[in-house]
N, C-alpha and C. Protein backbone atom coordinates (compact mmCIF):
# COMPACT_ATOMS: atom_id res chain seq x y z
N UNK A 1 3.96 8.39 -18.46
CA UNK A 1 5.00 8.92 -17.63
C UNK A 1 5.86 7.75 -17.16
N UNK A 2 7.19 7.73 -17.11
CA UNK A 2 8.19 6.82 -16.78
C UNK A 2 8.18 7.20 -14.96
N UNK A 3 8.60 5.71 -14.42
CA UNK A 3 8.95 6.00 -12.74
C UNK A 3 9.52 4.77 -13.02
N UNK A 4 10.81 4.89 -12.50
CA UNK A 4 11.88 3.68 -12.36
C UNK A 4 12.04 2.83 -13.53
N UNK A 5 12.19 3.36 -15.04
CA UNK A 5 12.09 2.82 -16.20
C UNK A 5 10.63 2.17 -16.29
N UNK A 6 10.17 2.29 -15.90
CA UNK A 6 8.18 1.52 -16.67
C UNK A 6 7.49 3.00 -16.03
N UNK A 7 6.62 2.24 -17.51
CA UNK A 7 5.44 3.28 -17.65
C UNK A 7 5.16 2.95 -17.11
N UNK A 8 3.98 4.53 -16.13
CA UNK A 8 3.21 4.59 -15.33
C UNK A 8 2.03 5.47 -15.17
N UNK A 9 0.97 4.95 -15.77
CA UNK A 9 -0.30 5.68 -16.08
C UNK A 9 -1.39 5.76 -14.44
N UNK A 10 -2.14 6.45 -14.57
CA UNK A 10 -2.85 6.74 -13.18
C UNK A 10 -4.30 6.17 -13.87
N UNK A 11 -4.63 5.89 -14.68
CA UNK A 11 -5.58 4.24 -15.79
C UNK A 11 -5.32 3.72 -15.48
N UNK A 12 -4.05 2.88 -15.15
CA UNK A 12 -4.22 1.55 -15.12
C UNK A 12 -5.23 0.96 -13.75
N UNK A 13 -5.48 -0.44 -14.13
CA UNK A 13 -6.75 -0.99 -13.03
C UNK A 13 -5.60 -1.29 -11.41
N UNK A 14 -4.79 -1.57 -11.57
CA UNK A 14 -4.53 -2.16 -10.39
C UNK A 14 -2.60 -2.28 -10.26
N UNK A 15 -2.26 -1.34 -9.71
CA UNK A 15 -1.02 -1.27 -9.51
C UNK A 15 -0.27 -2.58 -8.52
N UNK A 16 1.09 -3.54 -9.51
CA UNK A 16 1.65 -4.90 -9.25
C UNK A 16 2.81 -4.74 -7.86
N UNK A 17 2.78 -3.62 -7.82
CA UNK A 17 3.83 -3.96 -5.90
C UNK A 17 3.18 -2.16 -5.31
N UNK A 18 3.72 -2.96 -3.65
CA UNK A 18 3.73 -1.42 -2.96
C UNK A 18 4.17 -0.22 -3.68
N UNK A 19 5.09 -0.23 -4.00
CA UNK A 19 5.92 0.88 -4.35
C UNK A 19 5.69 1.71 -5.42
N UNK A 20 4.76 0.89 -6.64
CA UNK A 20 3.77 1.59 -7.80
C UNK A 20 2.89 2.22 -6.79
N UNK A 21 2.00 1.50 -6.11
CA UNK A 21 0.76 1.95 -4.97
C UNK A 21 1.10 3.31 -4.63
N UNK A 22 2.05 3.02 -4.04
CA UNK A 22 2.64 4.44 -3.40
C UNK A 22 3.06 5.95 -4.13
N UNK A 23 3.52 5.39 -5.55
CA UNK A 23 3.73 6.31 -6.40
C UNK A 23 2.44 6.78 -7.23
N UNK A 24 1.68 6.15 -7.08
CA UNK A 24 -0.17 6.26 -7.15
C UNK A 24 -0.78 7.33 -6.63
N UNK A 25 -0.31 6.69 -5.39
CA UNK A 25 -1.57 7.73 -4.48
C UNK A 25 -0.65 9.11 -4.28
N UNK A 26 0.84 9.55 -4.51
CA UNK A 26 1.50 10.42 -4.43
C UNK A 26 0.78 11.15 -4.98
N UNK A 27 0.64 10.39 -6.57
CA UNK A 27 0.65 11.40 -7.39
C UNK A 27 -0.94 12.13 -7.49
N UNK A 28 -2.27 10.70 -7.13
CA UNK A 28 -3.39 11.64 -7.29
C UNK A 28 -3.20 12.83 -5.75
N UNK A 29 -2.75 12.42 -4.53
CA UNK A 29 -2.43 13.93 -3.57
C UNK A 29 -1.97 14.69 -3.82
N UNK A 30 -0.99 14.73 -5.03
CA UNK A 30 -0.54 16.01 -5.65
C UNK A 30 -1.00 16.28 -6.66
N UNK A 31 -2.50 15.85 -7.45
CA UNK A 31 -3.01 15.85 -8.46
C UNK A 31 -2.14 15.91 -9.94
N UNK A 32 -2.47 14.57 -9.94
CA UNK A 32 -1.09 14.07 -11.02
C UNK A 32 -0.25 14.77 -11.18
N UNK A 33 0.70 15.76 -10.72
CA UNK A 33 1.96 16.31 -11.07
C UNK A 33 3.36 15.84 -10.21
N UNK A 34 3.45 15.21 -10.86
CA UNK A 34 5.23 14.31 -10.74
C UNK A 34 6.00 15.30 -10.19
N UNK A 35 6.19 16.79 -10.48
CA UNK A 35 7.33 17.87 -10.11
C UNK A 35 6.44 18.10 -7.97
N UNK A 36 5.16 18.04 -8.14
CA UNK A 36 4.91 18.24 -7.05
C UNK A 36 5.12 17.15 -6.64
N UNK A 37 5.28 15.82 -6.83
CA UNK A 37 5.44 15.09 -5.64
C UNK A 37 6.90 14.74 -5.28
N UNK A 38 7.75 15.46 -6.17
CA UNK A 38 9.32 15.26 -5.73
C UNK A 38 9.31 16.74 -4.52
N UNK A 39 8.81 17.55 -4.83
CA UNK A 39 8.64 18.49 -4.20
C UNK A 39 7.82 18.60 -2.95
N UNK A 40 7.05 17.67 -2.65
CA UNK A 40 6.66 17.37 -1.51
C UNK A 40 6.77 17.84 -0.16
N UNK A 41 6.30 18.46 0.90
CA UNK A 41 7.17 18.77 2.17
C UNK A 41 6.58 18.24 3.35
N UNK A 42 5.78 17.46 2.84
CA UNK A 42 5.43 16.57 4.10
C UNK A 42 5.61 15.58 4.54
N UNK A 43 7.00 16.08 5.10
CA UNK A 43 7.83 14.73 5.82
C UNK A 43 6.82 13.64 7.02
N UNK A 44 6.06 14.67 6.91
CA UNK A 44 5.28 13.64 8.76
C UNK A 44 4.19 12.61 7.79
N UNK A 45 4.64 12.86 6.62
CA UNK A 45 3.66 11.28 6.00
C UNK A 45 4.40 10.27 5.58
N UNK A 46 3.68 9.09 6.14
CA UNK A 46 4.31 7.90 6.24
C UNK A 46 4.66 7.94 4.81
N UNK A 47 4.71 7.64 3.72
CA UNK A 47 4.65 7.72 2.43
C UNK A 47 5.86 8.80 1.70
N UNK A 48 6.31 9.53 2.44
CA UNK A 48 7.03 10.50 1.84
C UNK A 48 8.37 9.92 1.78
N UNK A 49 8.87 8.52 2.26
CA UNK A 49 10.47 8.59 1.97
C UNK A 49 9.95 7.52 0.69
N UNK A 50 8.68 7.16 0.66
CA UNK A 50 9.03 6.19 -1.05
C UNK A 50 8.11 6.21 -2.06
N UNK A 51 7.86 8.23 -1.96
CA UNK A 51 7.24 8.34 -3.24
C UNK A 51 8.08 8.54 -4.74
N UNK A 52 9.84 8.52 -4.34
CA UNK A 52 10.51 8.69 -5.71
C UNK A 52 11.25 7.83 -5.81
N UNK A 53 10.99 7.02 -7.06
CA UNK A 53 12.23 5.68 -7.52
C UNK A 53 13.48 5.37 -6.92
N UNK A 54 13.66 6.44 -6.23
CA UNK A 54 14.94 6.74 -5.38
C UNK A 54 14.71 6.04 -4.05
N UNK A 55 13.50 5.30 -4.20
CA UNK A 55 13.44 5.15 -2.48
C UNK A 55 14.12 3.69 -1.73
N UNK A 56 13.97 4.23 -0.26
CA UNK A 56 14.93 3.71 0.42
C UNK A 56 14.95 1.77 -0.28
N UNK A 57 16.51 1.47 -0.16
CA UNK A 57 16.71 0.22 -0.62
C UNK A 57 17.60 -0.70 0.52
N UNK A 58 16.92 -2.12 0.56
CA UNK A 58 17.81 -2.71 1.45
C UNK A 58 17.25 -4.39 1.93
N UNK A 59 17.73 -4.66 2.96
CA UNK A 59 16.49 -6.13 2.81
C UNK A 59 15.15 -6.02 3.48
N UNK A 60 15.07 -4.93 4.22
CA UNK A 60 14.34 -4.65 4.96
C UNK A 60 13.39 -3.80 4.63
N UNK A 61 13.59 -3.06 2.90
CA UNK A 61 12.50 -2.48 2.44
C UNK A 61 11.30 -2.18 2.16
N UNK A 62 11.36 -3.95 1.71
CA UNK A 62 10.48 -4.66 1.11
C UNK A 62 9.15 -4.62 2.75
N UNK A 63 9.46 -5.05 3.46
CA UNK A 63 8.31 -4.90 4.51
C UNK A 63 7.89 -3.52 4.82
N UNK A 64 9.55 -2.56 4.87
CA UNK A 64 8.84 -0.91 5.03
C UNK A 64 8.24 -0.37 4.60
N UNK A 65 7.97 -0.73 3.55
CA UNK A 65 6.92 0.02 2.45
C UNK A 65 5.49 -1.02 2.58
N UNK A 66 5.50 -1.64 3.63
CA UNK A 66 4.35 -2.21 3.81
C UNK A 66 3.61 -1.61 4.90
N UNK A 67 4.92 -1.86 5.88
CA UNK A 67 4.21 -0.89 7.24
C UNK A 67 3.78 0.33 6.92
N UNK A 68 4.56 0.83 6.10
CA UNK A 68 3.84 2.49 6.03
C UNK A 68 3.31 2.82 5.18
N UNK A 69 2.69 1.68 4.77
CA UNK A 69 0.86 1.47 3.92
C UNK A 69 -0.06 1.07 4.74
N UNK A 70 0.30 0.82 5.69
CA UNK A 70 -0.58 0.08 7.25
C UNK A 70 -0.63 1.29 7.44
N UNK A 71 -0.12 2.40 8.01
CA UNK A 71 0.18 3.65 8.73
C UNK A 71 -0.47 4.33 8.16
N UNK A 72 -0.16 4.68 6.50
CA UNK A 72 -1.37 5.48 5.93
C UNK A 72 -2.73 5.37 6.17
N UNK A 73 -3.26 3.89 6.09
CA UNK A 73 -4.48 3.15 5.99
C UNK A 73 -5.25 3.86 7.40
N UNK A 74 -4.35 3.24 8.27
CA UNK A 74 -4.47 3.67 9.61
C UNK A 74 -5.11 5.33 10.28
N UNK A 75 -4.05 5.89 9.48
CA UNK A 75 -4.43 7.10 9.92
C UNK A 75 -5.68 7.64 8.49
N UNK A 76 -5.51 7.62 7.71
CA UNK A 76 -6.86 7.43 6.95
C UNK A 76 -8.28 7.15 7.42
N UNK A 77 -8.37 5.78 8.03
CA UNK A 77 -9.38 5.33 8.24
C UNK A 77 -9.57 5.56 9.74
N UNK A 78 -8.41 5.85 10.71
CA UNK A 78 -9.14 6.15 11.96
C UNK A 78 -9.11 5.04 12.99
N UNK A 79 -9.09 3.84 12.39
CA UNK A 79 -9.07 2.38 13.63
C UNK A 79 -8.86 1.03 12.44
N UNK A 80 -8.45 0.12 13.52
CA UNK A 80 -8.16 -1.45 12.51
C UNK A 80 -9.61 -1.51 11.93
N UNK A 81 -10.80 -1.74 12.64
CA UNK A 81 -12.12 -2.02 12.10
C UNK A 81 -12.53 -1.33 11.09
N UNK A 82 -12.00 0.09 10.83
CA UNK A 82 -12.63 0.85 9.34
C UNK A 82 -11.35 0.57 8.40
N UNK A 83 -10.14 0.13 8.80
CA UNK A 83 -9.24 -0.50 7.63
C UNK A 83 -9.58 -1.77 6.75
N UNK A 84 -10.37 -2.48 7.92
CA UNK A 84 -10.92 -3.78 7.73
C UNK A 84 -12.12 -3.83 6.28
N UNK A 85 -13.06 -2.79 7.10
CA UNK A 85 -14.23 -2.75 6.15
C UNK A 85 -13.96 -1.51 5.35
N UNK A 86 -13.02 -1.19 4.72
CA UNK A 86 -12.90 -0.11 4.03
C UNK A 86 -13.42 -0.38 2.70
N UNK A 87 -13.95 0.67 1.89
CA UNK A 87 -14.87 0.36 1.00
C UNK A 87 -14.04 1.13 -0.68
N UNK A 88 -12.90 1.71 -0.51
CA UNK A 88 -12.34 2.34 -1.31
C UNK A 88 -11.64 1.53 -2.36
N UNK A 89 -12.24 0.15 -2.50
CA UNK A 89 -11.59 -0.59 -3.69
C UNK A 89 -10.98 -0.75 -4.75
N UNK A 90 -12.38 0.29 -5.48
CA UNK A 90 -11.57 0.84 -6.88
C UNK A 90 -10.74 2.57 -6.51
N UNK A 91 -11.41 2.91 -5.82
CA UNK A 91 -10.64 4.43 -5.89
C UNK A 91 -8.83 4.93 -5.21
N UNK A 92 -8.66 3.61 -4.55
CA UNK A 92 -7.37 4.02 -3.52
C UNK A 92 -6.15 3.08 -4.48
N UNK A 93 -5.18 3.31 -4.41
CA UNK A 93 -4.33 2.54 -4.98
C UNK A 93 -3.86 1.66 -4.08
N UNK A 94 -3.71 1.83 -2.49
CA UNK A 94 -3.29 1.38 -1.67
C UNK A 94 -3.92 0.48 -0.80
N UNK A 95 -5.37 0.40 -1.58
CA UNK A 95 -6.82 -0.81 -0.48
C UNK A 95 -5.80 -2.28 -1.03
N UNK A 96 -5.13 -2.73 -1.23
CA UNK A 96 -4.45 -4.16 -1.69
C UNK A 96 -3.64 -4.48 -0.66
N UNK A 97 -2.76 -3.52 0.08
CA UNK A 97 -1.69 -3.33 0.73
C UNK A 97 -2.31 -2.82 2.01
N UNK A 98 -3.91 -2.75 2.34
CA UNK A 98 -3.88 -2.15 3.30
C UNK A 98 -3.68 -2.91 4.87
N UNK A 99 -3.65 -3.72 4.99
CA UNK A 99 -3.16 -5.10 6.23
C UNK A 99 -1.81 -4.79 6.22
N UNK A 100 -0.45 -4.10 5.39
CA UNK A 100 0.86 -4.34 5.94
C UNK A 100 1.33 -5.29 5.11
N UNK A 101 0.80 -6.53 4.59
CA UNK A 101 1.32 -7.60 4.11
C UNK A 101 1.06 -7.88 2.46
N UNK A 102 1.46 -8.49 1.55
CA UNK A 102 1.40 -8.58 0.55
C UNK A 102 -0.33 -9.27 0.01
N UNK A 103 -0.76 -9.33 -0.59
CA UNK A 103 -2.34 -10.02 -0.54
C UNK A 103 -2.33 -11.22 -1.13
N UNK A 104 -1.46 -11.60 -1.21
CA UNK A 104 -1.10 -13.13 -1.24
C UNK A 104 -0.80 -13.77 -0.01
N UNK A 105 -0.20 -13.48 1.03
CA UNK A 105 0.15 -13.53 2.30
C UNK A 105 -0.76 -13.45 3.37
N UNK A 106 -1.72 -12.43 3.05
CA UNK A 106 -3.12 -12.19 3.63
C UNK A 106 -4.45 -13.39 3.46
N UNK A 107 -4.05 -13.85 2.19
CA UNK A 107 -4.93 -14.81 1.76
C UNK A 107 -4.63 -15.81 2.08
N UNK A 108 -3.60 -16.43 2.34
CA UNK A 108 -2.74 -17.74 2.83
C UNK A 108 -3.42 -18.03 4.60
N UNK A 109 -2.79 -16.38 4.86
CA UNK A 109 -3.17 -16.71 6.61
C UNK A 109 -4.87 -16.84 6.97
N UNK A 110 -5.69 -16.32 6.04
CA UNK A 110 -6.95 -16.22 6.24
C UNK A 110 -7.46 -17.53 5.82
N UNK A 111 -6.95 -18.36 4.94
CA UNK A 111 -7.39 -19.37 5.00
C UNK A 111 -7.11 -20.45 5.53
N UNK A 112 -5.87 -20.65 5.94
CA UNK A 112 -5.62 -20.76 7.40
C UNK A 112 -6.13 -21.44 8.54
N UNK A 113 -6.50 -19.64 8.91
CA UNK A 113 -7.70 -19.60 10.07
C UNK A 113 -8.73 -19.96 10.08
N UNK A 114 -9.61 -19.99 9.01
CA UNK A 114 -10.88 -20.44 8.60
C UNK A 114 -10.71 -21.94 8.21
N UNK A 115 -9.89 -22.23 8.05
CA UNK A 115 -9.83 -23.80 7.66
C UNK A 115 -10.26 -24.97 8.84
N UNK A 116 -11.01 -25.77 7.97
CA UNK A 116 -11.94 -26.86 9.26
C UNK A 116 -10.36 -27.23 10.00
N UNK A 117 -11.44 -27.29 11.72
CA UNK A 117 -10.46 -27.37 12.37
C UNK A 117 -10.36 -28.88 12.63
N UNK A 118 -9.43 -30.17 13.54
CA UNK A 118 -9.71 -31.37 13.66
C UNK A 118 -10.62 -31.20 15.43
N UNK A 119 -11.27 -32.20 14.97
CA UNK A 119 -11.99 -32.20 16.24
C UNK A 119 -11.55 -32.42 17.41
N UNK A 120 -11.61 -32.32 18.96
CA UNK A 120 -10.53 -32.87 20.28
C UNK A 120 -11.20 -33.54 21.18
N UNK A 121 -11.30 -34.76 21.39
CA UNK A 121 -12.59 -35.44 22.07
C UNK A 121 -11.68 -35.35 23.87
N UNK A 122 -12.69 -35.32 24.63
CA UNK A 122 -11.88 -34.99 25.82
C UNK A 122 -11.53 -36.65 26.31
């Protein structure tokens, strides 16, 4: 199936930006049918303004479709701590994206934080 000129199979291992993710998990909630997820009527999900190639464009996109993969996650899982330890790895399209931030970005700041600190002698 085509979405935004590239194929897009619900096989493949691991969908390359939000916005595949999103067109992912559209489609297994509407059990793979593409006509149902243009058809959609559930505006009160975070997810519903960028499940069609059509979706919103601008400079500010690029993070919106992050937050409201946080939002899904969120309301999914119920609290930050079960987003944290969420266990849906292989089954969710959206466990990559689920922090808001890209997982390259996630990995940067986490190591980071964990990185030996210098010592402060008083």
């Amino acid at each position: 199936m085509l979405w935004g000129g590239r194929l897009l199979s619900t096989a493949d291992a691991r969908p390359r930006s939000p916005l595949l993710a999103v067109r992912r998990f559209c489609l297994a909630c509407q059990g793979d049918a593409p006509s149902a997820v243009r058809a959609c009527a559930d505006t009160a999900c975070s997810l519903w303004p960028w499940r069609l190639p059509e979706a919103p464009k601008g400079p500010e996109a690029a993070r919106a479709v992050l937050r409201a993969v946080r939002r899904q996650c969120l309301a999914c899982a119920g609290s930050r701590a079960e987003v944290r330890s969420c266990a849906a790895r292989e089954g969710c399209p959206l466990w990559r994206w689920r922090f808001g931030v890209r997982p390259q970005t996630y990995k940067a700041v986490r190591r980071r934080f964990f990185a030996p600190k210098p010592l402060r002698l008083l």
